[in-house]
PDB file of N, CA and C in Angstrom:
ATOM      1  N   UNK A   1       3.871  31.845  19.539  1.00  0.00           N
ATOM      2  CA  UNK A   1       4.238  31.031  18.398  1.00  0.00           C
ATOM      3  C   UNK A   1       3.004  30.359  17.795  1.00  0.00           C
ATOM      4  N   UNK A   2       1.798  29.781  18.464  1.00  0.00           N
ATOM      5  CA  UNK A   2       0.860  28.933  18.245  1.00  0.00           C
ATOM      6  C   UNK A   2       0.020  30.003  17.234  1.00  0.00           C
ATOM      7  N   UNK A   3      -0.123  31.423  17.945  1.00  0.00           N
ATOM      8  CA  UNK A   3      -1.139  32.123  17.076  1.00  0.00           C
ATOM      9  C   UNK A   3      -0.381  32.871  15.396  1.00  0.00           C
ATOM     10  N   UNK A   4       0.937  32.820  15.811  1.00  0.00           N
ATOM     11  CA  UNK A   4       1.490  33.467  14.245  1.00  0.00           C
ATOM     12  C   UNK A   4       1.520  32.097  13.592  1.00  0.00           C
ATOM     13  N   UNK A   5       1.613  31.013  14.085  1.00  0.00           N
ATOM     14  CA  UNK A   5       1.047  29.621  12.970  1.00  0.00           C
ATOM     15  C   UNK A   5      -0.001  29.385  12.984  1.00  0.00           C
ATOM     16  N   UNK A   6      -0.737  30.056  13.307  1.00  0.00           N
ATOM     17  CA  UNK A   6      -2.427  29.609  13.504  1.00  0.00           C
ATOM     18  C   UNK A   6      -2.889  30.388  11.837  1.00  0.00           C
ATOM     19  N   UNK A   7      -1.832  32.138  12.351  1.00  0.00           N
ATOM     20  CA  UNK A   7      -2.590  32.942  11.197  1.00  0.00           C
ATOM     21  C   UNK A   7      -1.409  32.900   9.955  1.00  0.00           C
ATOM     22  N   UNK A   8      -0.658  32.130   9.850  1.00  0.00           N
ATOM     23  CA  UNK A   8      -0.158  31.610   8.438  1.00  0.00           C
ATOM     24  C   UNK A   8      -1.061  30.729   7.952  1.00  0.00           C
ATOM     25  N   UNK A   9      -1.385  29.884   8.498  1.00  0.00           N
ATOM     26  CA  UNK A   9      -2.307  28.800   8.075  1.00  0.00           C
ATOM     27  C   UNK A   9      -3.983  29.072   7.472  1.00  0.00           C
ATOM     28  N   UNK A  10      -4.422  30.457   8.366  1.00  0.00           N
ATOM     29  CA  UNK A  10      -5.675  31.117   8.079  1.00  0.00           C
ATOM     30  C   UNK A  10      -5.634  31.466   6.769  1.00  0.00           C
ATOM     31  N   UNK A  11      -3.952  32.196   6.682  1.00  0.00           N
ATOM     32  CA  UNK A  11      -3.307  33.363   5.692  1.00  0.00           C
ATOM     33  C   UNK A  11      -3.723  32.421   3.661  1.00  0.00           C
ATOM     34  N   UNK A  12      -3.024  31.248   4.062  1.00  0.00           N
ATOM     35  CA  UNK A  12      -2.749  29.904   3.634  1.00  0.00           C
ATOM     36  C   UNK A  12      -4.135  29.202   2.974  1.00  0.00           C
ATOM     37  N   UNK A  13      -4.827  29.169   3.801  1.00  0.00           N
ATOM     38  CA  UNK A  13      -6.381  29.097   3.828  1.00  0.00           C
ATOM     39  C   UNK A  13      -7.604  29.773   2.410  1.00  0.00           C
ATOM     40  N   UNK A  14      -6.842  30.860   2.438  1.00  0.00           N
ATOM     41  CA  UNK A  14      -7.514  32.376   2.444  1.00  0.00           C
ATOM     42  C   UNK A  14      -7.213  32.227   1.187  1.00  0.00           C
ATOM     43  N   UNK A  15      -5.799  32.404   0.814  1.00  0.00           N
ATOM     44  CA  UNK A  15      -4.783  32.009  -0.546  1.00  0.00           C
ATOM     45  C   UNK A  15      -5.490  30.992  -1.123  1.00  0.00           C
ATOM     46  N   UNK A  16      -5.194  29.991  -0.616  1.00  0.00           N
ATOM     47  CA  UNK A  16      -6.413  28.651  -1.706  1.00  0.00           C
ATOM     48  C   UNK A  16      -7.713  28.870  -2.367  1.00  0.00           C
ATOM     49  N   UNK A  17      -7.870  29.651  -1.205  1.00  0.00           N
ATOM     50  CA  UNK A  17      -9.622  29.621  -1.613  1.00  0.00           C
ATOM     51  C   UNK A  17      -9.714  30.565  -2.950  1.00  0.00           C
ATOM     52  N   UNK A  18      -9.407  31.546  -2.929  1.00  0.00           N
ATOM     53  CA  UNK A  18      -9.173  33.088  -3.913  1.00  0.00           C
ATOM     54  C   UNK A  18      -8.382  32.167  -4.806  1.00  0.00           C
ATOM     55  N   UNK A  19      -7.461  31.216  -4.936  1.00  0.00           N
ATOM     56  CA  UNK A  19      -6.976  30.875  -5.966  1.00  0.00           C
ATOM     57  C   UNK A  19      -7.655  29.461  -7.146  1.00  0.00           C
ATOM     58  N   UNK A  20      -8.293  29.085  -6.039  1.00  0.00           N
ATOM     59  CA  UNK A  20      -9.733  28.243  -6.408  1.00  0.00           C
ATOM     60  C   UNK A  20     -10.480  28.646  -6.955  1.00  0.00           C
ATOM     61  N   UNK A  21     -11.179  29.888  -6.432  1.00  0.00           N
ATOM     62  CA  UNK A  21     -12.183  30.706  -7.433  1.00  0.00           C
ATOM     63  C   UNK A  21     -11.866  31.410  -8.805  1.00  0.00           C
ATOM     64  N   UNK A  22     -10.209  31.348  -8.264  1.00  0.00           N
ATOM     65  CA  UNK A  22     -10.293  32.382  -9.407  1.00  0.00           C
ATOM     66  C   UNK A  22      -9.732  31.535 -10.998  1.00  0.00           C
ATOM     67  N   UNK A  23     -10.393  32.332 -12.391  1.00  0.00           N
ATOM     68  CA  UNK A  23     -10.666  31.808 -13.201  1.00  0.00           C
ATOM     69  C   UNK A  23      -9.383  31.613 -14.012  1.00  0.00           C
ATOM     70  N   UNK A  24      -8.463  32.645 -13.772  1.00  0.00           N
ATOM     71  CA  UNK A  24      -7.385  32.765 -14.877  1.00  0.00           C
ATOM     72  C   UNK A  24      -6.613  31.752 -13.692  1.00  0.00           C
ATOM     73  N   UNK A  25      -5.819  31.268 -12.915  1.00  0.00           N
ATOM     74  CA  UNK A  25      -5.773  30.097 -12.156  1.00  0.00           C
ATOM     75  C   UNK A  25      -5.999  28.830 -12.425  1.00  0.00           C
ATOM     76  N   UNK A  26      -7.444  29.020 -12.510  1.00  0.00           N
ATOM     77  CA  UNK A  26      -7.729  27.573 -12.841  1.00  0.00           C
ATOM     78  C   UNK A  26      -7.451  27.212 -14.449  1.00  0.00           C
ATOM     79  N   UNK A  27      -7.755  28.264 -15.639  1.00  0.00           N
ATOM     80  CA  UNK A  27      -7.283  28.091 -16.570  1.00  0.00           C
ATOM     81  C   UNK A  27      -5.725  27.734 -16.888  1.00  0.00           C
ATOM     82  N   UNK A  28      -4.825  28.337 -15.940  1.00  0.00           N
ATOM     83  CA  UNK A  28      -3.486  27.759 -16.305  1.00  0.00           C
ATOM     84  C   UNK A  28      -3.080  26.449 -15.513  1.00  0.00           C
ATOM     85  N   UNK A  29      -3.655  26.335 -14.239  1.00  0.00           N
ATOM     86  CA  UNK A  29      -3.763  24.792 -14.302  1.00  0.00           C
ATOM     87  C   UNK A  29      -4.161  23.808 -15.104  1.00  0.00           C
ATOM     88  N   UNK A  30      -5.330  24.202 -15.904  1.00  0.00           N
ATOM     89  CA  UNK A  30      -5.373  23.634 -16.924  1.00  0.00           C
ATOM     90  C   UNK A  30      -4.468  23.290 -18.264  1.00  0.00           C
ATOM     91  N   UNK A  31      -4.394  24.222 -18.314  1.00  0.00           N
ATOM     92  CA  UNK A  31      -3.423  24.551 -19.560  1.00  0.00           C
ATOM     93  C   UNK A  31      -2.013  23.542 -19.180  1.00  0.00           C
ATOM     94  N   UNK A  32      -1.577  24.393 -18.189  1.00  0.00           N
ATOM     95  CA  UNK A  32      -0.446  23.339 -17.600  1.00  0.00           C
ATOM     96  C   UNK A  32      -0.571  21.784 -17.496  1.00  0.00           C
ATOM     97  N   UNK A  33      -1.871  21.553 -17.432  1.00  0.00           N
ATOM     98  CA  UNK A  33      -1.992  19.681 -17.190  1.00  0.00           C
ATOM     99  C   UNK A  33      -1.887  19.302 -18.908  1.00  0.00           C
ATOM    100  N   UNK A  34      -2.405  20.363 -19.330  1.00  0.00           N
ATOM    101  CA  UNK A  34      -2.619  19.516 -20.670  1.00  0.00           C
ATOM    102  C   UNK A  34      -1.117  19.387 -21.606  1.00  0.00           C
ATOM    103  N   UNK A  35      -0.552  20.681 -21.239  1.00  0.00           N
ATOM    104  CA  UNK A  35       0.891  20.486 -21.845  1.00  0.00           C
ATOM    105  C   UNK A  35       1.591  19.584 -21.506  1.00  0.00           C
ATOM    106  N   UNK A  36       1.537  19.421 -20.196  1.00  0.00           N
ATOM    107  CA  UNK A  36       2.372  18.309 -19.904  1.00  0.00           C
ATOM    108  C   UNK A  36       2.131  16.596 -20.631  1.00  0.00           C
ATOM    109  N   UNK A  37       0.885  16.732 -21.005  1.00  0.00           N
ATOM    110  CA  UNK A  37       0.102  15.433 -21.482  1.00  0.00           C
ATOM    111  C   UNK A  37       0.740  15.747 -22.953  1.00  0.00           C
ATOM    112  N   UNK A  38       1.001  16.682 -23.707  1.00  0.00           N
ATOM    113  CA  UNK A  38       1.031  17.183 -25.174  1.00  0.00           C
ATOM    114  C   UNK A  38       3.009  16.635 -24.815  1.00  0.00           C
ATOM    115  N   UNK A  39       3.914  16.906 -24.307  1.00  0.00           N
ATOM    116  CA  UNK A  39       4.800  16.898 -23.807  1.00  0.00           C
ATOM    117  C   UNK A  39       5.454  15.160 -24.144  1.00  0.00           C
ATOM    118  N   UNK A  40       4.661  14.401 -23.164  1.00  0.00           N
ATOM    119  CA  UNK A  40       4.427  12.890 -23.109  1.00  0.00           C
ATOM    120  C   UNK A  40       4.077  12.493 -24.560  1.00  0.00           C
ATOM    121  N   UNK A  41       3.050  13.056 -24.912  1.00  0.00           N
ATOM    122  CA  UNK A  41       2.620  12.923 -26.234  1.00  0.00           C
ATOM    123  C   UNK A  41       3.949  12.604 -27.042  1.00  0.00           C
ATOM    124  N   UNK A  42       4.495  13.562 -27.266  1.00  0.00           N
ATOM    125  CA  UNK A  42       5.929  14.188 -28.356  1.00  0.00           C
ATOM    126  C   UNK A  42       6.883  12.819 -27.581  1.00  0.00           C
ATOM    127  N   UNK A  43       7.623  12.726 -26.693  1.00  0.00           N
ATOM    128  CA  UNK A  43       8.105  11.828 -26.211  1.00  0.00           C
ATOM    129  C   UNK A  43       7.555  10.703 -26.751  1.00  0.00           C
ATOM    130  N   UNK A  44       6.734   9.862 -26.438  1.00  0.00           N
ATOM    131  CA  UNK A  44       6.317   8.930 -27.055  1.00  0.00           C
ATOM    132  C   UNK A  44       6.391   8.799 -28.375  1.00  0.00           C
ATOM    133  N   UNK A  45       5.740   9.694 -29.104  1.00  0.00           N
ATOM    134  CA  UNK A  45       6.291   9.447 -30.966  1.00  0.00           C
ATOM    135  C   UNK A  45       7.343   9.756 -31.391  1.00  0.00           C
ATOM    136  N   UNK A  46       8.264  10.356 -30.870  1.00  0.00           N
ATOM    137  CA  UNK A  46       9.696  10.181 -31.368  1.00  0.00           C
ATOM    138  C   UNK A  46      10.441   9.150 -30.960  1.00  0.00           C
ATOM    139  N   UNK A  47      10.120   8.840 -29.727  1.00  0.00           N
ATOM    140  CA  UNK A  47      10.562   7.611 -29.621  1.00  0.00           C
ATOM    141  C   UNK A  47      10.699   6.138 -29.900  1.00  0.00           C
ATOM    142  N   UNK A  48       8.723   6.086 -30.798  1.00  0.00           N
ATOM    143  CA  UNK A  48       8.451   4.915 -31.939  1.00  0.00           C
ATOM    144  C   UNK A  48       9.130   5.316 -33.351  1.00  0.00           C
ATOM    145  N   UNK A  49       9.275   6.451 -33.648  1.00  0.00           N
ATOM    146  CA  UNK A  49       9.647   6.923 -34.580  1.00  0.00           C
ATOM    147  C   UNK A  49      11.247   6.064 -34.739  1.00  0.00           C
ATOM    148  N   UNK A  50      11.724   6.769 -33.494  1.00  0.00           N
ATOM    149  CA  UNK A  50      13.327   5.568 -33.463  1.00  0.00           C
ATOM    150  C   UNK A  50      13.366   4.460 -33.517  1.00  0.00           C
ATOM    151  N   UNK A  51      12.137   3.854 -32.799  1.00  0.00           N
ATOM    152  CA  UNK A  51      12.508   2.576 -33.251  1.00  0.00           C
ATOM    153  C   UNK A  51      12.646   1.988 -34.186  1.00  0.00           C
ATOM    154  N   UNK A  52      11.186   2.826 -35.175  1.00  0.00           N
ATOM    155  CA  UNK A  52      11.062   2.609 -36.742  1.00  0.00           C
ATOM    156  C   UNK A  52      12.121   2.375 -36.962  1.00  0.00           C
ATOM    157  N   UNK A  53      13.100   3.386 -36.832  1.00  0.00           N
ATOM    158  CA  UNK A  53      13.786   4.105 -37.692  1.00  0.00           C
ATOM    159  C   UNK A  53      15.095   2.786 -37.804  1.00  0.00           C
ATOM    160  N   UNK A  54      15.153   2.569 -36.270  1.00  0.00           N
ATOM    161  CA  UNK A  54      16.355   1.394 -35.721  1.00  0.00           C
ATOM    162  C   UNK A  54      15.839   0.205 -36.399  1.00  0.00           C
ATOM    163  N   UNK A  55      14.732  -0.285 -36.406  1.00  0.00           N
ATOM    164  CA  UNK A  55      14.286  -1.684 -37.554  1.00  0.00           C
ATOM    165  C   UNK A  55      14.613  -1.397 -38.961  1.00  0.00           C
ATOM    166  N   UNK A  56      14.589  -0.463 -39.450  1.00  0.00           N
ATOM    167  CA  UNK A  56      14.766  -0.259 -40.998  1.00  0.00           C
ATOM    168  C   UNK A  56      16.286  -0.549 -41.406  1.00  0.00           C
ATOM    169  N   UNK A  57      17.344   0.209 -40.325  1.00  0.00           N
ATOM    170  CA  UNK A  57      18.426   0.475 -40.201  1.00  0.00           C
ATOM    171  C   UNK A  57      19.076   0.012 -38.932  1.00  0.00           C
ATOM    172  N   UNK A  58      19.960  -1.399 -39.017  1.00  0.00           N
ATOM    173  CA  UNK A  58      20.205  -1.737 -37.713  1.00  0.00           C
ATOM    174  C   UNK A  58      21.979  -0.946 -37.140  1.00  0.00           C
ATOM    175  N   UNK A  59      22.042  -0.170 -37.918  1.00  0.00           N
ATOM    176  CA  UNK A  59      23.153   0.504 -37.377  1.00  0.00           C
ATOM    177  C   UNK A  59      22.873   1.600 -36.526  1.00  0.00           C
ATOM    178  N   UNK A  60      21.765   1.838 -36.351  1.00  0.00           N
ATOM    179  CA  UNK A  60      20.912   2.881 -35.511  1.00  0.00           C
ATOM    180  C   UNK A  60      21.814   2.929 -33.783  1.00  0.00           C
ATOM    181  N   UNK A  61      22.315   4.081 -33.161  1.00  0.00           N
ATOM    182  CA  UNK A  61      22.673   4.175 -31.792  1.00  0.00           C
ATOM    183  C   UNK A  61      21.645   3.638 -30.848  1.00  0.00           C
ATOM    184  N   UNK A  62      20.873   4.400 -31.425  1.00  0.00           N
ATOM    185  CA  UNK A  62      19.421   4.137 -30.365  1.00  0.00           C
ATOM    186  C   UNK A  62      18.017   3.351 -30.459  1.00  0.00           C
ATOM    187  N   UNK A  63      17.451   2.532 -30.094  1.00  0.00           N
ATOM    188  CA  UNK A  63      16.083   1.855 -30.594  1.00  0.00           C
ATOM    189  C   UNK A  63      15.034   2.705 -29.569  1.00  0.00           C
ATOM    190  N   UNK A  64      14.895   3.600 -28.836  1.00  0.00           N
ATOM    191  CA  UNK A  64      14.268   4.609 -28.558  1.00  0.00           C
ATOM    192  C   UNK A  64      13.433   4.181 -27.527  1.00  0.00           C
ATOM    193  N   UNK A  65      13.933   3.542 -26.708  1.00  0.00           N
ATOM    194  CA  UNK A  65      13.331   2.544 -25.471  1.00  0.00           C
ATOM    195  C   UNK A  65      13.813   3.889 -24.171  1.00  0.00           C
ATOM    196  N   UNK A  66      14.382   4.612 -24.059  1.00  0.00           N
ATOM    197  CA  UNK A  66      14.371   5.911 -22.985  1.00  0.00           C
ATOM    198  C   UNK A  66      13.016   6.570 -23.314  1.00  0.00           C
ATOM    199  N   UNK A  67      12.795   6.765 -24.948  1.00  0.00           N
ATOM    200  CA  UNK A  67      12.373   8.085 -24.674  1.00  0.00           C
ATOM    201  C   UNK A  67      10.738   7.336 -24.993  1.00  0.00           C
ATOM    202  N   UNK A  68      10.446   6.541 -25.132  1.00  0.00           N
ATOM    203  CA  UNK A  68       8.945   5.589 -24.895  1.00  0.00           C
ATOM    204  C   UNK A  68       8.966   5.462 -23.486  1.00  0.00           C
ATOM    205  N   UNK A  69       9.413   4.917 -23.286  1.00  0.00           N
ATOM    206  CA  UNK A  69       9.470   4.719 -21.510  1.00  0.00           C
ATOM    207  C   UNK A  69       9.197   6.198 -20.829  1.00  0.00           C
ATOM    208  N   UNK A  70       9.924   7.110 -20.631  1.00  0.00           N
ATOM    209  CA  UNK A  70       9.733   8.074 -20.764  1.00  0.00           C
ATOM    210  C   UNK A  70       8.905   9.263 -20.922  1.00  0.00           C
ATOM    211  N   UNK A  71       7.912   8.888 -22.236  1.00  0.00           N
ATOM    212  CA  UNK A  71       6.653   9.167 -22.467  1.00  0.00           C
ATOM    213  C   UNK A  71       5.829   8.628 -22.295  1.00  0.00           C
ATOM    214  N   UNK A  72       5.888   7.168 -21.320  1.00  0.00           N
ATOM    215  CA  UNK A  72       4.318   6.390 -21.400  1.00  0.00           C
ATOM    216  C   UNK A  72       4.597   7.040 -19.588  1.00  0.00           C
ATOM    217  N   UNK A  73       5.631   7.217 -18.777  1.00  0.00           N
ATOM    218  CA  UNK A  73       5.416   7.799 -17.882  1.00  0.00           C
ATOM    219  C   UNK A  73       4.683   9.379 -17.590  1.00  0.00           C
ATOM    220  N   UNK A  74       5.007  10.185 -18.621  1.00  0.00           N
ATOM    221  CA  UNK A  74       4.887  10.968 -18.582  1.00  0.00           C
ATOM    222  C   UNK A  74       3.052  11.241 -18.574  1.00  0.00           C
ATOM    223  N   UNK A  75       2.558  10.568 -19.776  1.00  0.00           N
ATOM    224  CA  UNK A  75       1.333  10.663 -20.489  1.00  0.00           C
ATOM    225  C   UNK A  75       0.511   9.796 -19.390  1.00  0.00           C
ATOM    226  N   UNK A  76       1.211   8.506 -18.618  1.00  0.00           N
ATOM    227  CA  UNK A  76       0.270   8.814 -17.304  1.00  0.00           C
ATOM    228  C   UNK A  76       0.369   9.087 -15.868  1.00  0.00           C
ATOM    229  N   UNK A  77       1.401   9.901 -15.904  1.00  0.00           N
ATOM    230  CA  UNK A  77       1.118  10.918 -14.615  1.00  0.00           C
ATOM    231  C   UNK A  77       0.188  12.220 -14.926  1.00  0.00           C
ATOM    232  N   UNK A  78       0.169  12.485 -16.102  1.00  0.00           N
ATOM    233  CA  UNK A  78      -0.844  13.714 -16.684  1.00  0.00           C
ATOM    234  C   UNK A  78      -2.153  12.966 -16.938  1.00  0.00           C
ATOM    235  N   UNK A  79      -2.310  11.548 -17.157  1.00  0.00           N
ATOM    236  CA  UNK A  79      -3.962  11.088 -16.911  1.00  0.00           C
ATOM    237  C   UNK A  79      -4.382  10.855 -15.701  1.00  0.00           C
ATOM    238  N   UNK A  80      -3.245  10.591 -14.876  1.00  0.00           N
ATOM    239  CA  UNK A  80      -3.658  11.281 -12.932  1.00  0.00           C
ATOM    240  C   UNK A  80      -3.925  12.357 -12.928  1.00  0.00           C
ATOM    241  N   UNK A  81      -3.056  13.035 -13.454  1.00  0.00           N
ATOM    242  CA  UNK A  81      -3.388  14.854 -12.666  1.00  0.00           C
ATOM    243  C   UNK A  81      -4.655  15.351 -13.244  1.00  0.00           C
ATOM    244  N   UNK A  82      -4.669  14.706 -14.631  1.00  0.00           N
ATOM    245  CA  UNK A  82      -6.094  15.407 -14.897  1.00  0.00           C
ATOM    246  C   UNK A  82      -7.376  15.081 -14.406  1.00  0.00           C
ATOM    247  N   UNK A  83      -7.143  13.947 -14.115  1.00  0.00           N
ATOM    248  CA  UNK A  83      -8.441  12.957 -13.199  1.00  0.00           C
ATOM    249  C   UNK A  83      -8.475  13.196 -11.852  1.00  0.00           C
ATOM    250  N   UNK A  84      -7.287  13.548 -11.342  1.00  0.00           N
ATOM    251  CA  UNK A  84      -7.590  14.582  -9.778  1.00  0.00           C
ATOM    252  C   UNK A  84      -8.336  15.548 -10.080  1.00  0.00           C
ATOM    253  N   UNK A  85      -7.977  16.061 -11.403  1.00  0.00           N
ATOM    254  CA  UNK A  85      -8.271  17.884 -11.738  1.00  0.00           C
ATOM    255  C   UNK A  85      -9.933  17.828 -11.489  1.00  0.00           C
ATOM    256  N   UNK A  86     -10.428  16.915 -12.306  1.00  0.00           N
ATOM    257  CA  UNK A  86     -12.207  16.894 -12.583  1.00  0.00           C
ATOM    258  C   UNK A  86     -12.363  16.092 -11.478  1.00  0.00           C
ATOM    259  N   UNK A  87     -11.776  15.117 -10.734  1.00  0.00           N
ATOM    260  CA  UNK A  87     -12.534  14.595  -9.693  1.00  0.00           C
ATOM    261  C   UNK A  87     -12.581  15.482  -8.493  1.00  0.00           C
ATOM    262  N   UNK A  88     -11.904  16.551  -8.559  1.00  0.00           N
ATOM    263  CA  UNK A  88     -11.907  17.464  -7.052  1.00  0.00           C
ATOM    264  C   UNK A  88     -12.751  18.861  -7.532  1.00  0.00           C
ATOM    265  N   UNK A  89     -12.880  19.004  -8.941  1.00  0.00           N
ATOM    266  CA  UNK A  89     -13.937  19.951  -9.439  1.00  0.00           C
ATOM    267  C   UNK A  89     -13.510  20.718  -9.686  1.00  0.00           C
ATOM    268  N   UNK A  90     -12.089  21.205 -10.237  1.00  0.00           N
ATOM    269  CA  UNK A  90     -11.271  22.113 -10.388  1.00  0.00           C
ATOM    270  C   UNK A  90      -9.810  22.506 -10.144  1.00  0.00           C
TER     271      UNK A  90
END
């Protein structure tokens, strides 16, 4: 048992590394951090947008306090991930 978990873990190992180096990888990690930040982005301005929209017009359902909230979470869990991204070098 010790050595077929020894060589998953090698296996595991092996996988990281090749997926570290490799370029199209690291580009969609990238890509992926940034959408998610573009994502937050959109969240956030539709959601000031409502509020606008709820001050102009107080019959408004919504004053857009989910979807701000929402997007200021979003926009910084993606200024973590990206600051892991460059602080670990990739």
């Amino acid at each position: 048992m010790a050595r077929v978990l020894t060589s998953l873990i090698a296996t595991a190992a092996t996988a990281a590394t090749a997926a570290a180096t490799d370029p199209a990888t690291t580009a969609g990690v990238v890509v992926g951090r940034l959408l998610f930040s573009v994502v937050g982005g959109l969240l956030l301005f539709f959601g000031l947008r409502q509020r606008s929209a709820a001050q102009r017009d107080p019959a408004q359902k919504s004053n857009g306090n989910g979807l701000i909230i929402a997007g200021s979470v979003v926009l910084g869990l993606s200024v973590l991930a990206l600051g892991a991204l460059t602080a670990t070098g990739g």
